[in-house]
Protein backbone atom coordinates (compact mmCIF):
# COMPACT_ATOMS: atom_id res chain seq x y z
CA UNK A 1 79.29 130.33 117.28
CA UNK A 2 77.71 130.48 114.12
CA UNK A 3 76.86 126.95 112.23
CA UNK A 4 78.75 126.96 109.09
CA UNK A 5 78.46 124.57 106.15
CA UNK A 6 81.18 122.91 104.74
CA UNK A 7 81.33 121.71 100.61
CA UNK A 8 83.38 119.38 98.78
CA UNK A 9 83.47 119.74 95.09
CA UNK A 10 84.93 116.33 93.95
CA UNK A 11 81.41 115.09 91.92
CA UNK A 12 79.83 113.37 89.91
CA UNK A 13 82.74 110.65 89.88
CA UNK A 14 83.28 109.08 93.55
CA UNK A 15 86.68 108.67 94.95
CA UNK A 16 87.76 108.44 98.43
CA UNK A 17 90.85 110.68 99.84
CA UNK A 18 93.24 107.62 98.79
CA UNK A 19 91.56 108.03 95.34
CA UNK A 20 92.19 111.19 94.99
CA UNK A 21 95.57 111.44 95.80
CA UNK A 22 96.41 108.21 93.88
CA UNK A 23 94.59 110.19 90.93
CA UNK A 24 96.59 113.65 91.61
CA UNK A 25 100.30 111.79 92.12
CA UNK A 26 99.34 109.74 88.47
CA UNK A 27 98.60 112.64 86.44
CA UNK A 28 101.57 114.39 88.12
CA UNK A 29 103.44 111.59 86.70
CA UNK A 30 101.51 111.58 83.55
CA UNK A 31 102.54 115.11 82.70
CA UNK A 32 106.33 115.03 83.46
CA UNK A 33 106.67 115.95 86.83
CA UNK A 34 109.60 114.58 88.78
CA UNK A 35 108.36 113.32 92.25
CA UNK A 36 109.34 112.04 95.57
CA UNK A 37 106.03 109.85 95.90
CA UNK A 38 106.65 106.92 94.51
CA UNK A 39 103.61 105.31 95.65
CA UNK A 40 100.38 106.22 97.47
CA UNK A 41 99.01 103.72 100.15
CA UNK A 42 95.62 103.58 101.50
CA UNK A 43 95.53 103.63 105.45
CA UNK A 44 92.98 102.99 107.83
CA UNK A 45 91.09 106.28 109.32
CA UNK A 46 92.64 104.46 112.90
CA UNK A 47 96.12 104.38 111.67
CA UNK A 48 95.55 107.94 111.40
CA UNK A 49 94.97 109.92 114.46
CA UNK A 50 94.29 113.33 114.35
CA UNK A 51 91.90 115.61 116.60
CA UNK A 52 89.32 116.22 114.61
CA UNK A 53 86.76 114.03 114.03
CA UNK A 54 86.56 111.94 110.88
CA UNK A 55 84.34 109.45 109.35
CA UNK A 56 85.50 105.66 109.14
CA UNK A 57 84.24 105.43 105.42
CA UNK A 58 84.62 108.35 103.50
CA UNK A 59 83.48 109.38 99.73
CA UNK A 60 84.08 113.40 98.06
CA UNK A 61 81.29 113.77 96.29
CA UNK A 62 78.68 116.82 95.65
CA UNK A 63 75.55 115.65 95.72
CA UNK A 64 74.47 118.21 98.62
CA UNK A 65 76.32 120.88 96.95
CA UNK A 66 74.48 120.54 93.49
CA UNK A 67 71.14 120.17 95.86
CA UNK A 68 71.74 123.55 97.61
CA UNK A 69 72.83 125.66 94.88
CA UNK A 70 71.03 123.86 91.96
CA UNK A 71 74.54 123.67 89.92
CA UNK A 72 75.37 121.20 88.04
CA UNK A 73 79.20 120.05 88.54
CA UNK A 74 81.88 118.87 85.87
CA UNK A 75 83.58 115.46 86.65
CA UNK A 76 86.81 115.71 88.74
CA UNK A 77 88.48 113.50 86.92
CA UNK A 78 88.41 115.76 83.52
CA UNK A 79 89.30 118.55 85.38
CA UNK A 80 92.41 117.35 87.14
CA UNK A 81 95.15 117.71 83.95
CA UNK A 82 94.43 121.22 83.48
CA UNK A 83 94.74 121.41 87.53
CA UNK A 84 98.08 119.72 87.65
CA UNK A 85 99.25 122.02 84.56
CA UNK A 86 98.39 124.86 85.93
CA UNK A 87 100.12 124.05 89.58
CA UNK A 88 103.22 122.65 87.51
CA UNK A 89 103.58 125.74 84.74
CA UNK A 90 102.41 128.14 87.11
């Protein structure tokens, strides 16, 4: 089997997966959207299980990404309304 390489494009700001979904629910919110979530809570990796194998303490970030293809990455964080609008509007 062939090694391949996975990426995460989440950089330069550092958020975790609760983070980001905290982030994604609140601009959501921010932008009119009518939701079930009402709120997001962080859980332990443990509390968890799935079968593939995870880290305990996880970050997104890009810093390997910018490395290997020498590109230089917008914030994630600026980038999200226009995300959400898009998925919303269609």
């Amino acid at each position: 089997m062939k090694n391949v390489e996975c990426y995460r494009k989440a950089q330069p700001d550092v958020t975790s997966r609760h983070g980001f979904a905290e982030a994604i629910f609140d601009e959501a919110k921010h932008q009119g959207m009518r939701l079930k979530v009402r709120q997001v809570d962080a859980i332990n990796t443990e509390d968890y299980p799935i079968s593939a194998k995870r880290t305990v303490k996880f970050e997104l970030d890009c810093i390997k990404l910018e490395f290997t293809f020498e590109e230089s990455i917008r914030p994630w964080k600026e980038l999200l309304p226009s995300v959400i609008r898009e998925f919303n509007h269609g």
